[in-house]
PDB file of N, CA and C in Angstrom:
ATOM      1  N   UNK A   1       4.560 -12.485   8.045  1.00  0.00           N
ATOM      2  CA  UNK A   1       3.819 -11.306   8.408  1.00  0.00           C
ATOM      3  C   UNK A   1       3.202 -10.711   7.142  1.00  0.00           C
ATOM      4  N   UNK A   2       1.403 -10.447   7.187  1.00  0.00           N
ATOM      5  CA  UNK A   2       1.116  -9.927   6.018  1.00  0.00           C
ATOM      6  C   UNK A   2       0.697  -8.566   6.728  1.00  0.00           C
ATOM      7  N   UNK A   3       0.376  -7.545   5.675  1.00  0.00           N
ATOM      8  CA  UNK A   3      -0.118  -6.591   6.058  1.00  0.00           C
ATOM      9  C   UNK A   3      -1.357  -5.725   4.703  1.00  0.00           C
ATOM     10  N   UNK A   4      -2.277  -5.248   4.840  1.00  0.00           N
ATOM     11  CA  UNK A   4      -3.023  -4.308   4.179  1.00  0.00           C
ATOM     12  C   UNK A   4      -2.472  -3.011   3.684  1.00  0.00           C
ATOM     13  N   UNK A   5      -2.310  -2.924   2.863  1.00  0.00           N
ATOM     14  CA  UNK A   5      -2.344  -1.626   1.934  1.00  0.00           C
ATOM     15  C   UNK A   5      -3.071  -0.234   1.101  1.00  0.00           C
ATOM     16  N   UNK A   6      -3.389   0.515   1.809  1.00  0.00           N
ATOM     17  CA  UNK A   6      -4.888   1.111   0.909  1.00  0.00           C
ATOM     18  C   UNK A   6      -3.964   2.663   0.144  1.00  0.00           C
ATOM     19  N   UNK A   7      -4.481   2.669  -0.530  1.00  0.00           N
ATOM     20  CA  UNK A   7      -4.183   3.935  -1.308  1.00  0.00           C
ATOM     21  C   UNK A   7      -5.452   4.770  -2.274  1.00  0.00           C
ATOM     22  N   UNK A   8      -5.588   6.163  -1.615  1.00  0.00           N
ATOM     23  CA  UNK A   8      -6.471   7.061  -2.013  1.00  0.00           C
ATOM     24  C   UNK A   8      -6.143   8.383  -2.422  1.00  0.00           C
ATOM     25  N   UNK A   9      -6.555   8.427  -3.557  1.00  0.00           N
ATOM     26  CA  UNK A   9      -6.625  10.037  -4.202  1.00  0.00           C
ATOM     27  C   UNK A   9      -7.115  10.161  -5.648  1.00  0.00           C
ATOM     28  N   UNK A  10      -6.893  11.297  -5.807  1.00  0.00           N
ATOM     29  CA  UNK A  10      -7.339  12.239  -7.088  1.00  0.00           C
ATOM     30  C   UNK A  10      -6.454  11.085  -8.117  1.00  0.00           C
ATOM     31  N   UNK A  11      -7.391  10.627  -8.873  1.00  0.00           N
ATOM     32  CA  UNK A  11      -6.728   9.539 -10.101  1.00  0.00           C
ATOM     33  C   UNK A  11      -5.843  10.483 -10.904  1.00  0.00           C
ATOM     34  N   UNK A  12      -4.646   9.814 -11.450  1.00  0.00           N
ATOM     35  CA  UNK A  12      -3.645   9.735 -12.477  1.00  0.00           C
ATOM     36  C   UNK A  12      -2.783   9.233 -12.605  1.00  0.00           C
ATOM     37  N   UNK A  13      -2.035   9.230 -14.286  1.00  0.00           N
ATOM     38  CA  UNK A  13      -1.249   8.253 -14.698  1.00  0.00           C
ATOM     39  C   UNK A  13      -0.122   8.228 -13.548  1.00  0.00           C
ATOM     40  N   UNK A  14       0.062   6.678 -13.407  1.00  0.00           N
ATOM     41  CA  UNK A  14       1.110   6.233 -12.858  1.00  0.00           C
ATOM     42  C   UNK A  14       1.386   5.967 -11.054  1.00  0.00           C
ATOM     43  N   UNK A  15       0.076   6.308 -10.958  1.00  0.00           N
ATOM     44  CA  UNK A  15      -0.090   5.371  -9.318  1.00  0.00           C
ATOM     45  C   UNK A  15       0.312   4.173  -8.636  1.00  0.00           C
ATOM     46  N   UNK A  16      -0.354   3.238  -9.567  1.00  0.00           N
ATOM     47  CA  UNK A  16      -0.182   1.664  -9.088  1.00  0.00           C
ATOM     48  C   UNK A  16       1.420   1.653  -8.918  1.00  0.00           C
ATOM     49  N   UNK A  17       2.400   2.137 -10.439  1.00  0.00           N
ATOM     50  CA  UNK A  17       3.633   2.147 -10.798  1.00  0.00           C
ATOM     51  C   UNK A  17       4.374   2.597  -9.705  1.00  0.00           C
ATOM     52  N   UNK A  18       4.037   3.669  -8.931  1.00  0.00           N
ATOM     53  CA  UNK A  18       4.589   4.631  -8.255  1.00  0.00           C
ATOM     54  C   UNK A  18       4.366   3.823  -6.722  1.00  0.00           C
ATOM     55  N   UNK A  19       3.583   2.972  -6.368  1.00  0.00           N
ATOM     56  CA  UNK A  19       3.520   2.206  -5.042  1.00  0.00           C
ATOM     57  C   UNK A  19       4.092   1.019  -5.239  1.00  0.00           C
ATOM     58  N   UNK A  20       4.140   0.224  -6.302  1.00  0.00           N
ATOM     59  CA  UNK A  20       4.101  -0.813  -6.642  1.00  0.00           C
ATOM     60  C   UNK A  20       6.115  -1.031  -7.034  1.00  0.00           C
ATOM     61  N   UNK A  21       6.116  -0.253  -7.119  1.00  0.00           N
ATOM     62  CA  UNK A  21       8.063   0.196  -7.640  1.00  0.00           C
ATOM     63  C   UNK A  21       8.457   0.583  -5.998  1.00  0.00           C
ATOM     64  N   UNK A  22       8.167   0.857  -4.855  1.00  0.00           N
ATOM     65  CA  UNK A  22       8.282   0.892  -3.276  1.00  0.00           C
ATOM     66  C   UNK A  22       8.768  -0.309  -3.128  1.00  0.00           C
ATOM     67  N   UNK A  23       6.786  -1.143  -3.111  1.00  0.00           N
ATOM     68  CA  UNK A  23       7.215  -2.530  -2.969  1.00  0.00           C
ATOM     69  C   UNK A  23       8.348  -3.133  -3.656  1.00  0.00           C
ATOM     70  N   UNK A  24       8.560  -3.103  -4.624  1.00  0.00           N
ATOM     71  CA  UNK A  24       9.810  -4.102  -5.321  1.00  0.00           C
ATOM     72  C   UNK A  24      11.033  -3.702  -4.731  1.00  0.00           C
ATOM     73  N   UNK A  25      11.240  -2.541  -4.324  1.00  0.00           N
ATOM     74  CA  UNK A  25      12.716  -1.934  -3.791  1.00  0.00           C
ATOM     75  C   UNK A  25      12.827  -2.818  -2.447  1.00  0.00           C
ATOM     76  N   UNK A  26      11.430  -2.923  -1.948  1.00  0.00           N
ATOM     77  CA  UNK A  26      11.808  -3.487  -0.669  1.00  0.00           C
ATOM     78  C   UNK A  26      11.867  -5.269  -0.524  1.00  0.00           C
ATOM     79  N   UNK A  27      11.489  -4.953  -1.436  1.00  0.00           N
ATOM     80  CA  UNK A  27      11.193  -6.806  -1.837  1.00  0.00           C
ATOM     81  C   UNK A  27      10.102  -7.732  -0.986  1.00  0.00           C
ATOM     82  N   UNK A  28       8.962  -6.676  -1.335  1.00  0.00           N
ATOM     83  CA  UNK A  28       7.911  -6.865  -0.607  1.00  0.00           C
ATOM     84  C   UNK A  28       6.940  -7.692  -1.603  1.00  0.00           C
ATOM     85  N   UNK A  29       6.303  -8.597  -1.340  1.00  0.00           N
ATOM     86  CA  UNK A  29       5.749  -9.525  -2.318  1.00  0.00           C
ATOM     87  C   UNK A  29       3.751  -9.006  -2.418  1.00  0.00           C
ATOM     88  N   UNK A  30       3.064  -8.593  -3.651  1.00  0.00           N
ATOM     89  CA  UNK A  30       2.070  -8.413  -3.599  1.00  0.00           C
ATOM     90  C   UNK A  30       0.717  -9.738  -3.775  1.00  0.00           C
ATOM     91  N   UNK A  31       0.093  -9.976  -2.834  1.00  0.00           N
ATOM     92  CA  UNK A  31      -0.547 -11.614  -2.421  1.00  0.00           C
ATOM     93  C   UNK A  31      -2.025 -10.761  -3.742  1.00  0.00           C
ATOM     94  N   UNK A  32      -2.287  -9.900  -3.485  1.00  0.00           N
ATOM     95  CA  UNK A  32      -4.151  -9.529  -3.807  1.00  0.00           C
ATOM     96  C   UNK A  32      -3.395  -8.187  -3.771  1.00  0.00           C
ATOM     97  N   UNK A  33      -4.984  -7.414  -4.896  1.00  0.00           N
ATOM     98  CA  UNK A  33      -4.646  -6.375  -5.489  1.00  0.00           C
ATOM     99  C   UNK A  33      -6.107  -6.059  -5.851  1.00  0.00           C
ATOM    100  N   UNK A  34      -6.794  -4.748  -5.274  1.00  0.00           N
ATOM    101  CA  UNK A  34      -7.862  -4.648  -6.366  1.00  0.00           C
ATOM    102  C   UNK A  34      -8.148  -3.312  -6.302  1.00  0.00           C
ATOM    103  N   UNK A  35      -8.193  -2.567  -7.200  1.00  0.00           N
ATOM    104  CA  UNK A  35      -8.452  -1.127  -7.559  1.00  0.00           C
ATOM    105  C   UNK A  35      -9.678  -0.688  -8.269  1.00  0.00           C
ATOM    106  N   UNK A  36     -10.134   0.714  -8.005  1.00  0.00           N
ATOM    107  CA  UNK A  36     -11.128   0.780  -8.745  1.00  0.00           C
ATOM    108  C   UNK A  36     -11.056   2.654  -8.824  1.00  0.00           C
ATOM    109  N   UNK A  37     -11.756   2.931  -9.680  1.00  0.00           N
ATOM    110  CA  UNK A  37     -12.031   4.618  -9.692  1.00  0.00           C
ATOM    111  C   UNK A  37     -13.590   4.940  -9.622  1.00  0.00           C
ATOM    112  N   UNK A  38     -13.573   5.817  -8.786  1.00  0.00           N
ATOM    113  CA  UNK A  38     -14.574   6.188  -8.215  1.00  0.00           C
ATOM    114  C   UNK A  38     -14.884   7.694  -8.875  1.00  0.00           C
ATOM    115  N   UNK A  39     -15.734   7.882  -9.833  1.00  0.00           N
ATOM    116  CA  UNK A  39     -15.980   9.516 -10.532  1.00  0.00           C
ATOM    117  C   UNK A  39     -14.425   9.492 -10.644  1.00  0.00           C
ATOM    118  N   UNK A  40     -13.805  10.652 -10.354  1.00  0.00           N
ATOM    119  CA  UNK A  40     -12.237  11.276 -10.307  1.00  0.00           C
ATOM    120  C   UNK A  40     -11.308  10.405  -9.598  1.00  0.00           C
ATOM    121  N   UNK A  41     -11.620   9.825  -8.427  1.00  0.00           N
ATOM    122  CA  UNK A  41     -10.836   8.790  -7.711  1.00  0.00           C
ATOM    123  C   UNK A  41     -10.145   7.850  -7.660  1.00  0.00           C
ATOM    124  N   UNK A  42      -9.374   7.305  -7.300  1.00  0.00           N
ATOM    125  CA  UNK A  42      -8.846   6.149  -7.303  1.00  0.00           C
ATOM    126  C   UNK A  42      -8.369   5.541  -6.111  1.00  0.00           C
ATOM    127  N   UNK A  43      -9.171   4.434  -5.880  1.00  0.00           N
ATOM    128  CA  UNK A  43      -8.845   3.352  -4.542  1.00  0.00           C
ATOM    129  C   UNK A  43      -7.916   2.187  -5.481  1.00  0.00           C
ATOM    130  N   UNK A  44      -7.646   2.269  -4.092  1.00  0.00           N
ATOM    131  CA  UNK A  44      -6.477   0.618  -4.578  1.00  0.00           C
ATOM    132  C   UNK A  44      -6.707  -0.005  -2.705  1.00  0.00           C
ATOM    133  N   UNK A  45      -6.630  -1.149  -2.873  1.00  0.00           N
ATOM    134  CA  UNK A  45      -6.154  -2.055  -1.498  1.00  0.00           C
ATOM    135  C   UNK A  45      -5.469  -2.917  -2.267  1.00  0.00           C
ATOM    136  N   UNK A  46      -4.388  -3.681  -1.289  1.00  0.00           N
ATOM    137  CA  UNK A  46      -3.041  -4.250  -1.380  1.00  0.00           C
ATOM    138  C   UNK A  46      -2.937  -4.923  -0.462  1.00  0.00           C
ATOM    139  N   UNK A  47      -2.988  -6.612  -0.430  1.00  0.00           N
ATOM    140  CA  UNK A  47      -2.584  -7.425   0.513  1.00  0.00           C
ATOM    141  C   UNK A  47      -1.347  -7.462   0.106  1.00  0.00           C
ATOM    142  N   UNK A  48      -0.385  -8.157   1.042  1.00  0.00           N
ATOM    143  CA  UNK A  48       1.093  -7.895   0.845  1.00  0.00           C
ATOM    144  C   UNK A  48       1.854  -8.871   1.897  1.00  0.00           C
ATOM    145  N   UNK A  49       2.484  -8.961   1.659  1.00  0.00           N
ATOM    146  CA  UNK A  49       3.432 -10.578   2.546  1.00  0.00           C
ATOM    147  C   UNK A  49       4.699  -9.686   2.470  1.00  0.00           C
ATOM    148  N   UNK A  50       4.938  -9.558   3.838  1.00  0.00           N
ATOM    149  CA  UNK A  50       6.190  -8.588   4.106  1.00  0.00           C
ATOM    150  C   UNK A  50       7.109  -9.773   4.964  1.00  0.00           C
ATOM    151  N   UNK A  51       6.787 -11.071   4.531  1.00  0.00           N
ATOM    152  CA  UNK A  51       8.675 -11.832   5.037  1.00  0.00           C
ATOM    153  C   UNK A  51       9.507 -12.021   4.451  1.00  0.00           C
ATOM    154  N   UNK A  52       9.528 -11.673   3.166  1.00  0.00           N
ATOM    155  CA  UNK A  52      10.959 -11.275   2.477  1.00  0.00           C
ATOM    156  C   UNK A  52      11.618 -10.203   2.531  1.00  0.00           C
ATOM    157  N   UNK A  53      10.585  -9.184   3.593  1.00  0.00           N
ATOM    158  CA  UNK A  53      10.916  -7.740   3.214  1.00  0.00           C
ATOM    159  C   UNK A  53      12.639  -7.777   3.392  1.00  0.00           C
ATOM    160  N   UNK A  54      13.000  -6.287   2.709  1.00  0.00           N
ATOM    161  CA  UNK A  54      14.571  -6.374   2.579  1.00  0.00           C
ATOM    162  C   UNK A  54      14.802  -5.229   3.673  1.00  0.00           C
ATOM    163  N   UNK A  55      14.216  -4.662   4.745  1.00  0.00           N
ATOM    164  CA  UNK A  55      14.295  -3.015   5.086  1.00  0.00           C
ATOM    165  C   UNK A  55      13.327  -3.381   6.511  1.00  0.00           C
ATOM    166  N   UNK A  56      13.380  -2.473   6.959  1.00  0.00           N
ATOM    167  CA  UNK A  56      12.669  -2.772   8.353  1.00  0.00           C
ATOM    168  C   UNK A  56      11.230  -1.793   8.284  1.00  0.00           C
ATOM    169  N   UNK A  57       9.502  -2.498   9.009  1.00  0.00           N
ATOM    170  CA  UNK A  57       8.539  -1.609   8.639  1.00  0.00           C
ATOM    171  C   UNK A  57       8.626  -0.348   8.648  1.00  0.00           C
ATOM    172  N   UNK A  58       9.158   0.121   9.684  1.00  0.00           N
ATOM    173  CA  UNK A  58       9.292   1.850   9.724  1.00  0.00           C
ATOM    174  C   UNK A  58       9.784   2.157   8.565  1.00  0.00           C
ATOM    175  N   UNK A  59      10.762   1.692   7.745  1.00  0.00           N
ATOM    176  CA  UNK A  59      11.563   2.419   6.403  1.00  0.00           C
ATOM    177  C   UNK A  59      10.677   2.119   5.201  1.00  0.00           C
ATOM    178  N   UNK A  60       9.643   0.743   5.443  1.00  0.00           N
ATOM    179  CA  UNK A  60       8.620   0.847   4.078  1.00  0.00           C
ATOM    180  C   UNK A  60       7.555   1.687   4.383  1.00  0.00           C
ATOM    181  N   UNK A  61       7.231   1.806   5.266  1.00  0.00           N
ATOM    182  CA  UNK A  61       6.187   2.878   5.660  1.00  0.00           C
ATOM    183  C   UNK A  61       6.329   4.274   5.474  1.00  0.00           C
ATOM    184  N   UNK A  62       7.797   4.767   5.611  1.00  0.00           N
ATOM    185  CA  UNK A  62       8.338   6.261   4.841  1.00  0.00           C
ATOM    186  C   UNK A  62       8.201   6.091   4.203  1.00  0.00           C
ATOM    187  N   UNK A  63       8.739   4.920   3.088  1.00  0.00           N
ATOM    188  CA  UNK A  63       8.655   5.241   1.665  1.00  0.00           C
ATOM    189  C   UNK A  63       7.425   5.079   0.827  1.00  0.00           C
ATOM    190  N   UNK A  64       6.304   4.378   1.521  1.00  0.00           N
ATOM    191  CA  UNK A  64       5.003   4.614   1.001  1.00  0.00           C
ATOM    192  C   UNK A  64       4.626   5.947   0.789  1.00  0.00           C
ATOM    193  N   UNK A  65       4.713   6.442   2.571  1.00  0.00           N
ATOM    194  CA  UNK A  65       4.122   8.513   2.306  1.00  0.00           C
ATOM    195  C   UNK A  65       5.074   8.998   1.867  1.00  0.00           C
ATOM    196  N   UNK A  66       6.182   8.425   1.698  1.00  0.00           N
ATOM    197  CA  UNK A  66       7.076   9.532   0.249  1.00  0.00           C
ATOM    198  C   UNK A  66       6.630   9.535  -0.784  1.00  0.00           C
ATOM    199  N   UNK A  67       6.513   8.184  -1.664  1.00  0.00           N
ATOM    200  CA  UNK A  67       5.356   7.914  -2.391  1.00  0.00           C
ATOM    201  C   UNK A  67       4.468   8.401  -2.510  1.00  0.00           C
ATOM    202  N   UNK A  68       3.518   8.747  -1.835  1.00  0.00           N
ATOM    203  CA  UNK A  68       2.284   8.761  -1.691  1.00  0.00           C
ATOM    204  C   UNK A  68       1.870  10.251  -2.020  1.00  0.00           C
ATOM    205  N   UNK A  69       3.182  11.165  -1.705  1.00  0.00           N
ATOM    206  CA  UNK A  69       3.042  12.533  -1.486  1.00  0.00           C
ATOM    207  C   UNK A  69       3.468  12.950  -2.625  1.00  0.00           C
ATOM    208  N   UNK A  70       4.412  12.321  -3.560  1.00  0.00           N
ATOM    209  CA  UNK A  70       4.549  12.709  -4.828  1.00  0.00           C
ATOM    210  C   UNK A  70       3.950  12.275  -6.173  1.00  0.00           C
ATOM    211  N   UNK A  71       2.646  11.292  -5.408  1.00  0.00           N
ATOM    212  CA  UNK A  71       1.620  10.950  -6.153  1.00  0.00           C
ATOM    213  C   UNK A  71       0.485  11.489  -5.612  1.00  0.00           C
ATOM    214  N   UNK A  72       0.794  12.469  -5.044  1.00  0.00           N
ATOM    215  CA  UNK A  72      -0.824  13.265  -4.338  1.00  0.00           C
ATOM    216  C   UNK A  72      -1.921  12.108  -4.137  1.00  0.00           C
ATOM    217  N   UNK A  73      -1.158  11.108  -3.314  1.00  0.00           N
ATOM    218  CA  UNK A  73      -2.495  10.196  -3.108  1.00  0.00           C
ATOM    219  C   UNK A  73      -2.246   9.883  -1.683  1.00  0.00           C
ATOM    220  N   UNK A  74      -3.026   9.684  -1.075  1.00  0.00           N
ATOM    221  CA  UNK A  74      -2.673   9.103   0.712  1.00  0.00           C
ATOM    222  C   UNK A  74      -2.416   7.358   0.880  1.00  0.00           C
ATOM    223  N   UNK A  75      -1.585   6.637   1.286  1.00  0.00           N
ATOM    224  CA  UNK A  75      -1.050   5.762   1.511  1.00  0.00           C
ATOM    225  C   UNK A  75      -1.066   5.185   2.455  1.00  0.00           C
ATOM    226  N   UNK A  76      -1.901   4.048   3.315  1.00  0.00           N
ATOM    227  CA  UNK A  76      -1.606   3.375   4.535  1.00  0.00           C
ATOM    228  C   UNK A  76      -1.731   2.207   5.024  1.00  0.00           C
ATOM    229  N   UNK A  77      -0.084   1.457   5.520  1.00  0.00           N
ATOM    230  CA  UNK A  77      -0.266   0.260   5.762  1.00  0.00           C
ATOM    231  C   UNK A  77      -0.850  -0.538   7.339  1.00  0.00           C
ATOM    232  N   UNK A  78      -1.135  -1.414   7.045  1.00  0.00           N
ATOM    233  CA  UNK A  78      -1.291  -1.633   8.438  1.00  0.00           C
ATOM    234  C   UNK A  78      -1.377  -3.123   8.402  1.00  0.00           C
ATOM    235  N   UNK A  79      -0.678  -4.044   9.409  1.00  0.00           N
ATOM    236  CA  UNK A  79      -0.518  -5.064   9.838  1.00  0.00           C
ATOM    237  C   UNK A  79      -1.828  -5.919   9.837  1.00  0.00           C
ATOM    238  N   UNK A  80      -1.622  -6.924   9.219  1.00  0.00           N
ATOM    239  CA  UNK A  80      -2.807  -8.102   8.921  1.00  0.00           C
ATOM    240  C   UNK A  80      -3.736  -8.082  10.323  1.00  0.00           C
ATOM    241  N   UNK A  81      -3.021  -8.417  11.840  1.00  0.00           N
ATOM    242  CA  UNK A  81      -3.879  -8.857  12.779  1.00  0.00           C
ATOM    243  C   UNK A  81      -3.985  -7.496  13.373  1.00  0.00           C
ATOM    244  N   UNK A  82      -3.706  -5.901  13.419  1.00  0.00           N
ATOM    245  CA  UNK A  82      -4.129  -5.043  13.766  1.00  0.00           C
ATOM    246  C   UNK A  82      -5.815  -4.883  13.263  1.00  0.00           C
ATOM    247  N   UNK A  83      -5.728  -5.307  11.456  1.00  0.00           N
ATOM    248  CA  UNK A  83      -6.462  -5.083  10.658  1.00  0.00           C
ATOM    249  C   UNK A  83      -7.555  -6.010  11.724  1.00  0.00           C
ATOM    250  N   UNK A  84      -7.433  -7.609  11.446  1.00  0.00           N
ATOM    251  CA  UNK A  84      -8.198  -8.524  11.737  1.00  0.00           C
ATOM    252  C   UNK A  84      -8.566  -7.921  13.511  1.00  0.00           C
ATOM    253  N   UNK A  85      -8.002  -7.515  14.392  1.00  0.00           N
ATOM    254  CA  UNK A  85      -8.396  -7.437  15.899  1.00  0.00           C
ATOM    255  C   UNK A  85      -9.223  -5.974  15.486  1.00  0.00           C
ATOM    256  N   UNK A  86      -9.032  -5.086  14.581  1.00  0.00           N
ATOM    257  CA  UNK A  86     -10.101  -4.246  14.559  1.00  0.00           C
ATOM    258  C   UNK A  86     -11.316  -4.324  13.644  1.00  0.00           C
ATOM    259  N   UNK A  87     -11.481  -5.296  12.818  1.00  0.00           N
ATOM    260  CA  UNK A  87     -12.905  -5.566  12.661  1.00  0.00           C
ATOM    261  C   UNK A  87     -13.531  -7.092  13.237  1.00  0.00           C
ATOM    262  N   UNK A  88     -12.919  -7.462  14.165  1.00  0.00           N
ATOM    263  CA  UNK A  88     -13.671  -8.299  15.092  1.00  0.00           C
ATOM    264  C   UNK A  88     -14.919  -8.111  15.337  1.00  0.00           C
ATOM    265  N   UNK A  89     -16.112  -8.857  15.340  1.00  0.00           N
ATOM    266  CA  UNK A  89     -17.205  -8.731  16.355  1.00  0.00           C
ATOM    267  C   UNK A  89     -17.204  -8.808  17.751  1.00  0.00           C
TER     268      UNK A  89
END
């Protein structure tokens, strides 16, 4: 099972660190990675291979917007074929 990762907000030190230290707790493996800053901003997307995960989705998904909230950035995963069945033609 893979899933998408996006993360948005007001850039500063220690973002990637601060999502990226989630994943490892959960033993979530990162496939693709690409970030960029926008003026003040900072995007990130995150492909991610969640069959090693160690924790069940609902508990990595708290701990993203726990994350996410003490990095004032918004955080959201979502399942590879949710992703793929909503940009279908």
């Amino acid at each position: 099972m893979k899933a998408f990762i996006t993360v948005i907000g007001k850039d500063r030190v220690g973002i990637i660190h601060g999502i990226t230290s989630v994943l490892k707790d959960c033993n979530v493996n990162v496939l693709d990675i690409i970030q960029t800053r926008v003026e003040s901003y900072f995007t990130m997307i995150m492909f991610v291979d969640l069959e090693g995960m160690s924790t069940d989705y609902k508990v990595l998904k708290s701990s993203l917007d726990d994350a996410g909230d003490k990095l004032g950035v918004t955080v959201k995963i979502q399942h590879e074929d949710v992703f793929n069945s909503m940009h279908k033609l």
